[in-house]
PDB file of N, CA and C in Angstrom:
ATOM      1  N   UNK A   1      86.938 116.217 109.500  1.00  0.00           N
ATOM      2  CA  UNK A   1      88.071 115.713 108.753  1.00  0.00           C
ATOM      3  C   UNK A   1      87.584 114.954 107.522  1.00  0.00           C
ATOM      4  N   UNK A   2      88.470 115.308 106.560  1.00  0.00           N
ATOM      5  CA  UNK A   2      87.943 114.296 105.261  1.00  0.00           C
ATOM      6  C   UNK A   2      87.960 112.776 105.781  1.00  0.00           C
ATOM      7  N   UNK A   3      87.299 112.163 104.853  1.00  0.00           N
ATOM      8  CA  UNK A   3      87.914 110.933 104.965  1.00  0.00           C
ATOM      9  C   UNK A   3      88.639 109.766 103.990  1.00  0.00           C
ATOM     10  N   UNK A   4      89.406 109.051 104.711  1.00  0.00           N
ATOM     11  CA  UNK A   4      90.258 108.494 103.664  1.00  0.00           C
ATOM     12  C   UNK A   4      89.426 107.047 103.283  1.00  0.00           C
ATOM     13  N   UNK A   5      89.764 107.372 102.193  1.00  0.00           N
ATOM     14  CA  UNK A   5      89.381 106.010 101.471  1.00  0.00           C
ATOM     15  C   UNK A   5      90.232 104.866 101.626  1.00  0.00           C
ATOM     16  N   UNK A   6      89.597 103.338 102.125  1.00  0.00           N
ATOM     17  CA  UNK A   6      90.740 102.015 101.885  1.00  0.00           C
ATOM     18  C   UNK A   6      90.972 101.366 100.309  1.00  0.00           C
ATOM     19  N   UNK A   7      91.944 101.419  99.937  1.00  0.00           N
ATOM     20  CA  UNK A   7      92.421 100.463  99.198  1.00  0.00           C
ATOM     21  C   UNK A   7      92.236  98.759  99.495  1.00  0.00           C
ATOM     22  N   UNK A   8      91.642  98.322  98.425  1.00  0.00           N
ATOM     23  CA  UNK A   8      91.320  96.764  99.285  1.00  0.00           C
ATOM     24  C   UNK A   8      91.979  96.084  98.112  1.00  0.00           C
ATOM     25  N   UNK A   9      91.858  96.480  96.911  1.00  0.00           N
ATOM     26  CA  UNK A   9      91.949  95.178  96.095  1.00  0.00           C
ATOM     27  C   UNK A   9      92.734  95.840  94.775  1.00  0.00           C
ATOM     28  N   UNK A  10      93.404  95.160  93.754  1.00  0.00           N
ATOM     29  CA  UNK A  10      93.627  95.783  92.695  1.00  0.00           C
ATOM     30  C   UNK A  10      92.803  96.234  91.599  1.00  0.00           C
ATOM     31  N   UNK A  11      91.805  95.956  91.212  1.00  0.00           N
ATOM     32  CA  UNK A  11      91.030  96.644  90.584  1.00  0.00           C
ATOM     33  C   UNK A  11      90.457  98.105  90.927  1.00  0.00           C
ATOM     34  N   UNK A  12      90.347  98.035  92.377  1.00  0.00           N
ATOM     35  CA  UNK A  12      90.328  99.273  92.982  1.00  0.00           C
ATOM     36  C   UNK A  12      91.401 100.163  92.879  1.00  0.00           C
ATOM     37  N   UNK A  13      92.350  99.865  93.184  1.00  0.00           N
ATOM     38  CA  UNK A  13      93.835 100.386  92.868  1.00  0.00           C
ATOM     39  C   UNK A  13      93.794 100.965  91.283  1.00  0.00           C
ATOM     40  N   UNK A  14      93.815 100.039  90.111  1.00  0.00           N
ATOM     41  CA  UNK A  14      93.644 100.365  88.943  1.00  0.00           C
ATOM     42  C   UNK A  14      92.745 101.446  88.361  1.00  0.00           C
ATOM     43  N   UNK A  15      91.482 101.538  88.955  1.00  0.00           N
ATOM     44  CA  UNK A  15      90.352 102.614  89.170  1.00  0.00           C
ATOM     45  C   UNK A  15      91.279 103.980  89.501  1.00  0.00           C
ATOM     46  N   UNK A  16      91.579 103.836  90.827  1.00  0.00           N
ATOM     47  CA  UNK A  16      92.075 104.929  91.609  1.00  0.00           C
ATOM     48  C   UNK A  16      93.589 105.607  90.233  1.00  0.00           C
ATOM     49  N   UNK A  17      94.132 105.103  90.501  1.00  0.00           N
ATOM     50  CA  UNK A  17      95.227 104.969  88.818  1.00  0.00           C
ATOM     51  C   UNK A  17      94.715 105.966  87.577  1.00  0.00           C
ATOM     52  N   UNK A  18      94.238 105.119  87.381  1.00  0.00           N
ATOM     53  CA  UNK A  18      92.804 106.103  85.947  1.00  0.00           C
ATOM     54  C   UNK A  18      92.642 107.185  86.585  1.00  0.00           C
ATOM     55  N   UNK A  19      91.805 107.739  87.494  1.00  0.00           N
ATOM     56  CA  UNK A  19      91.053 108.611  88.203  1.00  0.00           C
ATOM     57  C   UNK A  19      92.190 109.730  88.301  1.00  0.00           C
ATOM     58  N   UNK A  20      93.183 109.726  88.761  1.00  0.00           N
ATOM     59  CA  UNK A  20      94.618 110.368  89.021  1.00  0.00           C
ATOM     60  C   UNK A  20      94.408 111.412  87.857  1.00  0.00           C
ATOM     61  N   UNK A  21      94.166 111.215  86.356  1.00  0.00           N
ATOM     62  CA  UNK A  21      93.653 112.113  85.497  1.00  0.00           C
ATOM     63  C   UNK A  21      93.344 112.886  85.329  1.00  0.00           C
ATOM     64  N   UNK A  22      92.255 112.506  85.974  1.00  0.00           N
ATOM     65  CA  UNK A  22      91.376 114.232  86.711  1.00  0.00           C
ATOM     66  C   UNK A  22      91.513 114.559  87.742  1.00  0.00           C
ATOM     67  N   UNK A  23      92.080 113.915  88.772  1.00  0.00           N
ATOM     68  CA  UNK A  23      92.264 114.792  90.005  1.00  0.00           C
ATOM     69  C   UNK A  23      93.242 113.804  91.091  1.00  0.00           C
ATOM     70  N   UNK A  24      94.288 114.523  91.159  1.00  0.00           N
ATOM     71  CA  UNK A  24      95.688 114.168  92.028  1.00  0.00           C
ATOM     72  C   UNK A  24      94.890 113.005  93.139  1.00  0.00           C
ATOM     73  N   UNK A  25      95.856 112.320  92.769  1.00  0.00           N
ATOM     74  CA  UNK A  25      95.268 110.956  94.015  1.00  0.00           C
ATOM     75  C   UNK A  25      96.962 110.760  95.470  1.00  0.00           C
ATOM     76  N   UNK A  26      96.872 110.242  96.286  1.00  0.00           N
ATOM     77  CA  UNK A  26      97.486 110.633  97.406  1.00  0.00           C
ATOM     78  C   UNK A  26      97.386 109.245  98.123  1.00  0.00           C
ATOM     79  N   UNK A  27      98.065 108.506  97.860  1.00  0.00           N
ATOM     80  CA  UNK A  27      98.235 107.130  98.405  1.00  0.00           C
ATOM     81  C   UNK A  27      99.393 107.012 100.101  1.00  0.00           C
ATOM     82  N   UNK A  28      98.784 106.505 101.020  1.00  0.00           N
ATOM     83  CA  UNK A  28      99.445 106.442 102.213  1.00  0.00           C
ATOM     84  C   UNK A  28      99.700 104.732 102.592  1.00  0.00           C
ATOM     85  N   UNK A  29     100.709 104.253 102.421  1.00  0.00           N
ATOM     86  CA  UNK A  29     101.008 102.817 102.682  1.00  0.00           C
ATOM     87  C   UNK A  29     101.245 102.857 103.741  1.00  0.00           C
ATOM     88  N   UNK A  30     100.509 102.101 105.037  1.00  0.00           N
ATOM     89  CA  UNK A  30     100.087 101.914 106.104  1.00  0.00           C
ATOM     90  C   UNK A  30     100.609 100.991 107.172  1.00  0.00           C
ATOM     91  N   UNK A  31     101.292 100.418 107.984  1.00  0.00           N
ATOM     92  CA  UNK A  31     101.629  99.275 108.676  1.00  0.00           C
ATOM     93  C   UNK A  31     101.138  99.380 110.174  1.00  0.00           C
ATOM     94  N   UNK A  32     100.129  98.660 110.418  1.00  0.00           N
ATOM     95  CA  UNK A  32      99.464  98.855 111.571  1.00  0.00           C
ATOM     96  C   UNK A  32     100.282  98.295 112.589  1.00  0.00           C
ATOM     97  N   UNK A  33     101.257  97.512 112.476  1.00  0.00           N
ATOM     98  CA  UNK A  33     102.302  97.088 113.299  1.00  0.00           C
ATOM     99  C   UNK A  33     103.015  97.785 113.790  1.00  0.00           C
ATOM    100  N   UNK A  34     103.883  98.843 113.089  1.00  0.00           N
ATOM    101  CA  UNK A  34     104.771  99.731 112.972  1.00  0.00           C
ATOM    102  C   UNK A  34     104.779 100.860 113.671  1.00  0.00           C
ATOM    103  N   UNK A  35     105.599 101.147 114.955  1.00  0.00           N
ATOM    104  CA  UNK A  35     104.963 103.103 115.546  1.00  0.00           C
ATOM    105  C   UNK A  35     105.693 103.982 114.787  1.00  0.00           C
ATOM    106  N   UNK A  36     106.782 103.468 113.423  1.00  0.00           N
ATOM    107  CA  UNK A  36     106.528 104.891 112.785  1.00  0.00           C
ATOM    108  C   UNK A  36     105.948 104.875 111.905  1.00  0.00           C
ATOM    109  N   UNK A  37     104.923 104.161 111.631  1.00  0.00           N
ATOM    110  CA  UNK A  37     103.984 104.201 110.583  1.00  0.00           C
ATOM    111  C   UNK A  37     102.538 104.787 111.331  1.00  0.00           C
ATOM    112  N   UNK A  38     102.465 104.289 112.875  1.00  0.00           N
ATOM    113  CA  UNK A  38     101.629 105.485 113.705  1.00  0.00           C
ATOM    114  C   UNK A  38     102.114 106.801 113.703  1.00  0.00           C
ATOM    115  N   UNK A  39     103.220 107.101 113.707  1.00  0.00           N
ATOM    116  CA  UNK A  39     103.566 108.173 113.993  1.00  0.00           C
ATOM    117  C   UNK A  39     103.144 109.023 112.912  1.00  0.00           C
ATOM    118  N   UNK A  40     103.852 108.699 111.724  1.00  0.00           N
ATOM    119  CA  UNK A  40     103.425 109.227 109.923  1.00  0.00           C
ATOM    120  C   UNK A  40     102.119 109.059 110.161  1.00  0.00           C
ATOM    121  N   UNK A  41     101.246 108.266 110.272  1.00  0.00           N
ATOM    122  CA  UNK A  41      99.195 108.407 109.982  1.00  0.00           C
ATOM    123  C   UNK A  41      99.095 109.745 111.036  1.00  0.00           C
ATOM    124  N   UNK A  42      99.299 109.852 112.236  1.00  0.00           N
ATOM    125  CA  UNK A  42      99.092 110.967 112.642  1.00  0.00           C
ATOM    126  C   UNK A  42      99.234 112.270 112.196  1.00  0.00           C
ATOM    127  N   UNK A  43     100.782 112.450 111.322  1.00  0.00           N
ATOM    128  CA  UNK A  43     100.961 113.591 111.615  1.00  0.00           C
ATOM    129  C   UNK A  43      99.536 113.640 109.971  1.00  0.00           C
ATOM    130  N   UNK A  44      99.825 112.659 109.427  1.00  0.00           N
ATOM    131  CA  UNK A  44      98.341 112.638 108.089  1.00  0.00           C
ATOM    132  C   UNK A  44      97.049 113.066 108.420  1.00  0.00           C
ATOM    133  N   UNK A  45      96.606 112.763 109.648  1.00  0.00           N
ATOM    134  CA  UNK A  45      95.742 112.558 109.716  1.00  0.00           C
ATOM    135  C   UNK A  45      95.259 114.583 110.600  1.00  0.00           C
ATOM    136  N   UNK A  46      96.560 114.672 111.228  1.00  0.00           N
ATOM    137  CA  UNK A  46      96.339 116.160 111.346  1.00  0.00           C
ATOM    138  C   UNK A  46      96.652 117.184 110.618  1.00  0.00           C
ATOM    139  N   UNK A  47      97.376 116.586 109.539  1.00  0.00           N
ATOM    140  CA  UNK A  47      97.459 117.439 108.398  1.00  0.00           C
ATOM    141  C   UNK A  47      95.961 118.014 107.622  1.00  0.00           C
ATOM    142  N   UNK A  48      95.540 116.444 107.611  1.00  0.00           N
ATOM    143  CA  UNK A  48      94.190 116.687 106.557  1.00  0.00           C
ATOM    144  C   UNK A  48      92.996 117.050 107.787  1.00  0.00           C
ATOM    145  N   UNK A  49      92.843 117.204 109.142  1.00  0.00           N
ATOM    146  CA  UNK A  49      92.389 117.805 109.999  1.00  0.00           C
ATOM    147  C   UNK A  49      92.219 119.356 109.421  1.00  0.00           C
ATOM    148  N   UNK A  50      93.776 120.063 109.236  1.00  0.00           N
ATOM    149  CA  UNK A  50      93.667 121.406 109.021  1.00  0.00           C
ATOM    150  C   UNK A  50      93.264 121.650 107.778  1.00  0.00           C
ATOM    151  N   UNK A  51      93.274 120.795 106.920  1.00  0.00           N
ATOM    152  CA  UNK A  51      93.208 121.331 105.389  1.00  0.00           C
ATOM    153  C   UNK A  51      91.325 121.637 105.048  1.00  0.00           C
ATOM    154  N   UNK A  52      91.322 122.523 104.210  1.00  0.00           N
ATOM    155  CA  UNK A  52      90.108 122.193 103.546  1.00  0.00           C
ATOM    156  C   UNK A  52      89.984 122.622 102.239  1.00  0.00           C
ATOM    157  N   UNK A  53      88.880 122.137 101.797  1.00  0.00           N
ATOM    158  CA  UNK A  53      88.177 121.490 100.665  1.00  0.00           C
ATOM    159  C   UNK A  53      89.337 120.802  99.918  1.00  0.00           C
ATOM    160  N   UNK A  54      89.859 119.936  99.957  1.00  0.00           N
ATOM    161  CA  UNK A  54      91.241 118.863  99.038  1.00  0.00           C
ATOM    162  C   UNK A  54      90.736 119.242  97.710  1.00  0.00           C
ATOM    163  N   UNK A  55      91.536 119.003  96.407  1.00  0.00           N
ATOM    164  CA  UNK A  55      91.400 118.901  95.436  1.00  0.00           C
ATOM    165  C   UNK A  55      92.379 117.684  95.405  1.00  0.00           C
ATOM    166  N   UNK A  56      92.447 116.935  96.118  1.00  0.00           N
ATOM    167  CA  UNK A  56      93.124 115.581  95.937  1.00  0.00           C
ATOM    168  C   UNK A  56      92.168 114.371  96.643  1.00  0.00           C
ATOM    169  N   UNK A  57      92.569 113.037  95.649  1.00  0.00           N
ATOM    170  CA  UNK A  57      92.146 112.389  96.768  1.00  0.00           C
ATOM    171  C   UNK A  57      92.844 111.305  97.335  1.00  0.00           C
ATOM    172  N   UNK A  58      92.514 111.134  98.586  1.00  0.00           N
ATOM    173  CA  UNK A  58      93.592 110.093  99.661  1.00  0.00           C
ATOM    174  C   UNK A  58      92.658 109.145  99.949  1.00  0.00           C
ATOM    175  N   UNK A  59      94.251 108.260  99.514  1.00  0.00           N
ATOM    176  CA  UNK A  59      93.799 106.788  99.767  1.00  0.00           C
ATOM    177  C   UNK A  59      94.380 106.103 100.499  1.00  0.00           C
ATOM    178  N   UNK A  60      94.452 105.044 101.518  1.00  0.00           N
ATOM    179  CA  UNK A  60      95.450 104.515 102.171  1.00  0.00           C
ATOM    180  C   UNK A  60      95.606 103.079 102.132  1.00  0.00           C
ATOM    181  N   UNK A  61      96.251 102.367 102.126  1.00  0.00           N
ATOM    182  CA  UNK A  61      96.837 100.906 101.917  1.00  0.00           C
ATOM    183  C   UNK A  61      97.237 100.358 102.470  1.00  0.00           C
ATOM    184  N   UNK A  62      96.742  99.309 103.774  1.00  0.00           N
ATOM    185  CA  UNK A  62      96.732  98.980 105.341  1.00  0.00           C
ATOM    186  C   UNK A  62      97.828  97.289 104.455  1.00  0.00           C
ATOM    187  N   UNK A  63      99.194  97.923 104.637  1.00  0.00           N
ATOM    188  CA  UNK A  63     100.072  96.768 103.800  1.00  0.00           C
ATOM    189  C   UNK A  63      99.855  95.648 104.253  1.00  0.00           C
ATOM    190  N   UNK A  64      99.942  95.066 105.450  1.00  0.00           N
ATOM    191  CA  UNK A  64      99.881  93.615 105.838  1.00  0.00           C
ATOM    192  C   UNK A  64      98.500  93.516 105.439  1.00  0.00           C
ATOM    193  N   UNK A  65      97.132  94.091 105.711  1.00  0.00           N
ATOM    194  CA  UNK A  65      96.132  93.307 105.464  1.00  0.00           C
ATOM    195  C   UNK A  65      96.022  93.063 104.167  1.00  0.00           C
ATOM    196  N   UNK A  66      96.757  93.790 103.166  1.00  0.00           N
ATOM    197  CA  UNK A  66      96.386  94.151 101.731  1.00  0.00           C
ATOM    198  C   UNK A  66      97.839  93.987 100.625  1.00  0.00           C
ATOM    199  N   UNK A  67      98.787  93.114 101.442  1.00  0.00           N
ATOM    200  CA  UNK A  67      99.699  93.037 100.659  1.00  0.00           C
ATOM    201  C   UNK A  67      99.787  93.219  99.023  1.00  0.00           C
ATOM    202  N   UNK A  68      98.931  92.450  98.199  1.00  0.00           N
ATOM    203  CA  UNK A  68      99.061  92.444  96.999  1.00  0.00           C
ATOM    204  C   UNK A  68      98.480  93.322  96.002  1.00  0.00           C
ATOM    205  N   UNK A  69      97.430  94.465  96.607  1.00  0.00           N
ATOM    206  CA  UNK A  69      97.784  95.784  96.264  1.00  0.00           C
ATOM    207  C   UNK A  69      98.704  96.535  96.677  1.00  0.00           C
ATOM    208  N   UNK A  70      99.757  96.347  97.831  1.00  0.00           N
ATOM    209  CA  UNK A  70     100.677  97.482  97.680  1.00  0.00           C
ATOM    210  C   UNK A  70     101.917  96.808  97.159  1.00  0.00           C
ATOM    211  N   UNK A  71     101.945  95.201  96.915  1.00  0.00           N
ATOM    212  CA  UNK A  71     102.725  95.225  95.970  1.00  0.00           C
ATOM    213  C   UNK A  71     102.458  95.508  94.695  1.00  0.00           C
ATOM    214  N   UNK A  72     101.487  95.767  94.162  1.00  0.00           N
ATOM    215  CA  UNK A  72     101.530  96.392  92.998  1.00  0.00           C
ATOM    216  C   UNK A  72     101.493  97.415  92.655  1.00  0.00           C
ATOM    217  N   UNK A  73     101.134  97.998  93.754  1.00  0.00           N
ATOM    218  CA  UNK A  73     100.977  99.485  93.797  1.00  0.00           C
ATOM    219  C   UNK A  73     102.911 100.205  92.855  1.00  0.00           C
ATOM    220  N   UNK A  74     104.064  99.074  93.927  1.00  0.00           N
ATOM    221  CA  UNK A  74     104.822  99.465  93.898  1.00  0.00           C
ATOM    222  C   UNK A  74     105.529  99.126  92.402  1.00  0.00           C
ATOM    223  N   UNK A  75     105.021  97.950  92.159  1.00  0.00           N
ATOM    224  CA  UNK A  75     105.274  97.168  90.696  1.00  0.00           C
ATOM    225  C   UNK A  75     105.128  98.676  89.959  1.00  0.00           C
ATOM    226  N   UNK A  76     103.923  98.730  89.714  1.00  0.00           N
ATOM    227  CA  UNK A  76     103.230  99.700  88.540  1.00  0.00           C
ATOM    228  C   UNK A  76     103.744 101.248  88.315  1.00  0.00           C
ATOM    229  N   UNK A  77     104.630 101.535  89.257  1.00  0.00           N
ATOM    230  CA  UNK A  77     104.857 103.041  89.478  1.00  0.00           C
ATOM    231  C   UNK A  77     106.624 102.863  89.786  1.00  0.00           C
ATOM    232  N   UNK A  78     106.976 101.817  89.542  1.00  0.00           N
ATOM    233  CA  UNK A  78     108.543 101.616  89.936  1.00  0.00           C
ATOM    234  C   UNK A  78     109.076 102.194  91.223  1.00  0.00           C
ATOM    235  N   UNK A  79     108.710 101.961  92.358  1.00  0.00           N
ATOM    236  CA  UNK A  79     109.188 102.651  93.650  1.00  0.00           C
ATOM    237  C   UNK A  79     108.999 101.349  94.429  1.00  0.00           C
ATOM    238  N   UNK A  80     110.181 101.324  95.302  1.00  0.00           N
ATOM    239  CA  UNK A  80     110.151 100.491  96.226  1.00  0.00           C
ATOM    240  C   UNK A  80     109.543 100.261  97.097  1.00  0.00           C
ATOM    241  N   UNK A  81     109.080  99.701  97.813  1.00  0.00           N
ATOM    242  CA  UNK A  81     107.777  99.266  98.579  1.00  0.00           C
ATOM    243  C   UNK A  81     108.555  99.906 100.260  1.00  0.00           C
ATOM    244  N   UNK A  82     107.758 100.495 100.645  1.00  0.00           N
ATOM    245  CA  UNK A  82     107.932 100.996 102.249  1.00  0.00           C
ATOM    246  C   UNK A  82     107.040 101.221 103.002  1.00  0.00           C
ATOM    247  N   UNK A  83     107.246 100.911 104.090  1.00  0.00           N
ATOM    248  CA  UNK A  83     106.152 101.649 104.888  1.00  0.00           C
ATOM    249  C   UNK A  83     106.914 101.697 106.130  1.00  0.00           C
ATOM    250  N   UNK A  84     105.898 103.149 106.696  1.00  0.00           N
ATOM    251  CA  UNK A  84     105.049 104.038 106.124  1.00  0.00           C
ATOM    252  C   UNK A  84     105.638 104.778 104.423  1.00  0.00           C
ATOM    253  N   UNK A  85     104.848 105.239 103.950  1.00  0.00           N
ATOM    254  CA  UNK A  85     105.350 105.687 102.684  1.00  0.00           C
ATOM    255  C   UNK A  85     104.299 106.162 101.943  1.00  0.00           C
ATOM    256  N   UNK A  86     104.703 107.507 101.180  1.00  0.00           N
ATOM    257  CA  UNK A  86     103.384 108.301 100.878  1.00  0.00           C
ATOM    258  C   UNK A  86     103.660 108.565  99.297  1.00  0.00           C
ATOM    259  N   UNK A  87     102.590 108.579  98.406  1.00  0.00           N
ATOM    260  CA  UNK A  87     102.485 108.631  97.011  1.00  0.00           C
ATOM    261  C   UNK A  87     102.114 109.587  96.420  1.00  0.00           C
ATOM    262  N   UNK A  88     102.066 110.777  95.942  1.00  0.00           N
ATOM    263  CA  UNK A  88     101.731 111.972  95.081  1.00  0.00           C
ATOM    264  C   UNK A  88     101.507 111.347  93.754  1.00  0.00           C
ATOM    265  N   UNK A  89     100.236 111.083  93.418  1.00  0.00           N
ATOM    266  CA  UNK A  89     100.410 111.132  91.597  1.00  0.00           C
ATOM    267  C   UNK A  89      99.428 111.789  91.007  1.00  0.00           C
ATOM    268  N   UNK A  90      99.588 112.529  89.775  1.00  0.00           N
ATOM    269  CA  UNK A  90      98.883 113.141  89.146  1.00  0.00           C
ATOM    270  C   UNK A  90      98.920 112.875  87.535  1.00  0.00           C
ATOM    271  N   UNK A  91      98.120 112.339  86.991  1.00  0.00           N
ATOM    272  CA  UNK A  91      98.165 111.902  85.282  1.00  0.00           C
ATOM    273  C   UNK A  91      98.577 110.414  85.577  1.00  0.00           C
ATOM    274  N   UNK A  92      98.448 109.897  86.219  1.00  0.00           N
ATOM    275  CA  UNK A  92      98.840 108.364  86.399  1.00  0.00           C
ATOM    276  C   UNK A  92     100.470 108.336  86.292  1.00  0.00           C
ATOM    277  N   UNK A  93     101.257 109.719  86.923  1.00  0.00           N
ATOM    278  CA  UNK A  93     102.762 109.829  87.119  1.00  0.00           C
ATOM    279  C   UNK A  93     102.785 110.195  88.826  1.00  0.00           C
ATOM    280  N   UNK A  94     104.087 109.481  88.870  1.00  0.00           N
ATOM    281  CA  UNK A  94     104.769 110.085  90.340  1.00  0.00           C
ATOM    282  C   UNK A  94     105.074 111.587  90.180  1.00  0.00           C
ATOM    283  N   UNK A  95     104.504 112.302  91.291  1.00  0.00           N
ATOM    284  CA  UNK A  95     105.009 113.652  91.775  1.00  0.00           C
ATOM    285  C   UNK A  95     106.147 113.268  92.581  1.00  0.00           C
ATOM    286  N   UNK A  96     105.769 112.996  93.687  1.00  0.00           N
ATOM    287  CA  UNK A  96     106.347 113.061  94.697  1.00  0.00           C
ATOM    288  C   UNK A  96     106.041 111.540  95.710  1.00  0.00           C
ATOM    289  N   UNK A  97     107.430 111.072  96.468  1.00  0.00           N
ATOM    290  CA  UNK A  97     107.229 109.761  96.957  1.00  0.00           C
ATOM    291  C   UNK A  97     107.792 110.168  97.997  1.00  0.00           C
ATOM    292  N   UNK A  98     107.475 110.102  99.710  1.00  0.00           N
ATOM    293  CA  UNK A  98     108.967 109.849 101.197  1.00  0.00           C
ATOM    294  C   UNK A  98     108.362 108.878 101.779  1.00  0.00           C
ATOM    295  N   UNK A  99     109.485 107.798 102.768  1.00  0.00           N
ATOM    296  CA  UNK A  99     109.243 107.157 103.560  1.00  0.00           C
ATOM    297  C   UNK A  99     109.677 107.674 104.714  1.00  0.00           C
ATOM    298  N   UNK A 100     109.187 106.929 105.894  1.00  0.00           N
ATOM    299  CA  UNK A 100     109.628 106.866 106.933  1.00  0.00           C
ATOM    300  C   UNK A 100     109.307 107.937 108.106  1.00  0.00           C
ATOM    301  N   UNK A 101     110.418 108.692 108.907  1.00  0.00           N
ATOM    302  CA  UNK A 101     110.358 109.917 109.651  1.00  0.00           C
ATOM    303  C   UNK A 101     110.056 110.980 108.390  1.00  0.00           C
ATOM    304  N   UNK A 102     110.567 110.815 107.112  1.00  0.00           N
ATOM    305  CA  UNK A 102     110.414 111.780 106.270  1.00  0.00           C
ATOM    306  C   UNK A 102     108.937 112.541 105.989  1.00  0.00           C
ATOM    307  N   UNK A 103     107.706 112.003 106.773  1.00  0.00           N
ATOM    308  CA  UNK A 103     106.585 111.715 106.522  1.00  0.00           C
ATOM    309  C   UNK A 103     105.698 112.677 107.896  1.00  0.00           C
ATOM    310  N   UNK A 104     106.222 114.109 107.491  1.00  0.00           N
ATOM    311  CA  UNK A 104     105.857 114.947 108.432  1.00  0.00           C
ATOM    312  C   UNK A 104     104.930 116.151 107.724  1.00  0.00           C
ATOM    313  N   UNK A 105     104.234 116.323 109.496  1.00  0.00           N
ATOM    314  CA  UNK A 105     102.767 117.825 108.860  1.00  0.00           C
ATOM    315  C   UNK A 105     103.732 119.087 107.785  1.00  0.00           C
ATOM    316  N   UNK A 106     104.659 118.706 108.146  1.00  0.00           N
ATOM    317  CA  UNK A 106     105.668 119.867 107.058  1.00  0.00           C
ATOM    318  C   UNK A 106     105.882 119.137 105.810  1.00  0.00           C
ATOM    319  N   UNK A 107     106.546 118.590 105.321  1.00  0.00           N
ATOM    320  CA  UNK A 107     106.899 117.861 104.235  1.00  0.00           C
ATOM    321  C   UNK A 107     105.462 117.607 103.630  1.00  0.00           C
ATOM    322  N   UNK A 108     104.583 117.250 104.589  1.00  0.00           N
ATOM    323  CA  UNK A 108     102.592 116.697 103.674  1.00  0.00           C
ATOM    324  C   UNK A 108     102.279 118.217 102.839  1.00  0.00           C
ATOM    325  N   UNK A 109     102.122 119.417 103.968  1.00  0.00           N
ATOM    326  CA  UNK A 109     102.278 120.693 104.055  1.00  0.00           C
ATOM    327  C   UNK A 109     102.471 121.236 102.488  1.00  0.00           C
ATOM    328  N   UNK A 110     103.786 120.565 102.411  1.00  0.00           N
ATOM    329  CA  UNK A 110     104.590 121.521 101.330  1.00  0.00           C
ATOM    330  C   UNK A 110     104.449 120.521  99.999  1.00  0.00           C
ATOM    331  N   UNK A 111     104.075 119.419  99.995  1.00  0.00           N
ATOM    332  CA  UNK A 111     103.560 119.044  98.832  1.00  0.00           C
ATOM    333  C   UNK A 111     102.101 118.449  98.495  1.00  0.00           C
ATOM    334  N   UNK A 112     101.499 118.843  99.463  1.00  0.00           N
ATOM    335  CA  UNK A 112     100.118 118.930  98.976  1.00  0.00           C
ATOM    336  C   UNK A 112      99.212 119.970  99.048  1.00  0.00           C
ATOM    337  N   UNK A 113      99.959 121.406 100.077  1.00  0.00           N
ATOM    338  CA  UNK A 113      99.235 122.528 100.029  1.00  0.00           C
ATOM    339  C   UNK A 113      98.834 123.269  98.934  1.00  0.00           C
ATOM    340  N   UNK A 114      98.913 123.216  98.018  1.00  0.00           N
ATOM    341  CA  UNK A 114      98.358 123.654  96.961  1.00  0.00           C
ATOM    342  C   UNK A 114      97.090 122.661  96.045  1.00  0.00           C
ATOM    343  N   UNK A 115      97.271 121.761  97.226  1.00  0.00           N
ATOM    344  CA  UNK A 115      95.712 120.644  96.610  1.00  0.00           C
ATOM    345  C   UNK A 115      94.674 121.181  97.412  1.00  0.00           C
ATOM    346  N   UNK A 116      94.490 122.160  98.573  1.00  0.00           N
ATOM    347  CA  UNK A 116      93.601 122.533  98.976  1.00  0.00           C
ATOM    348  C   UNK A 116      93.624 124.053  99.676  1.00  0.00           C
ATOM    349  N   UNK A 117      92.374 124.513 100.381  1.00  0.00           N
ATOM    350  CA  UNK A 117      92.373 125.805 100.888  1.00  0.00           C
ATOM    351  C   UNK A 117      92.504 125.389 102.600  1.00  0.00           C
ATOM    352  N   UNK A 118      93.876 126.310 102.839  1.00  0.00           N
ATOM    353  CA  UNK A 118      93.926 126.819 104.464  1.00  0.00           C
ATOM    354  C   UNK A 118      93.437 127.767 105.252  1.00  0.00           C
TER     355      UNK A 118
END
């Protein structure tokens, strides 16, 4: 399985931002508290199980430990802060944003299958 990168800090965040440029970045806001935010990392985590070689890259954002990158996360891109809640951006723009149950191996599927080979 690939692996996901943590988001820790905003400068990192800002990096990751830039980077989006050249290659689609994939942000997963995280709540380790939360079972549907277990539920959403799973079905993520078997999504990117099946996928290979990404042409994206995923990052994830563990909200309570890291509050003030994912509040800015949400500042900087105008979307309301949720979790679980998943980020598509490419050129330092929103593609695509869902929270919640919305946050299934189908819905990941259908907007990120074309970031890699099945």
């Amino acid at each position: 399985m690939e692996q996901i990168a943590s988001l820790t800090s905003i400068p990192q965040w800002e990096e990751a931002l830039a980077a989006s440029h050249n290659q689609p970045l994939f942000l997963f806001k995280h709540s380790t508290n939360c079972p549907t935010s277990s539920g959403a990392y799973e079905e993520l985590t078997n999504w990117i199980e099946d996928a290979r070689g990404l042409f994206v890259n995923i990052m994830i954002v563990y909200v309570i430990e890291n509050r003030s990158v994912s509040n800015a996360i949400s500042e900087q891109l105008g979307i309301k802060h949720e979790s679980p809640q998943v980020i598509l951006l490419s050129n330092g723009r929103v593609l695509w944003h869902e929270s919640h149950w919305s946050i299934t191996y189908s819905t990941l599927d259908q907007h990120l299958g074309t970031h890699c080979e099945k």
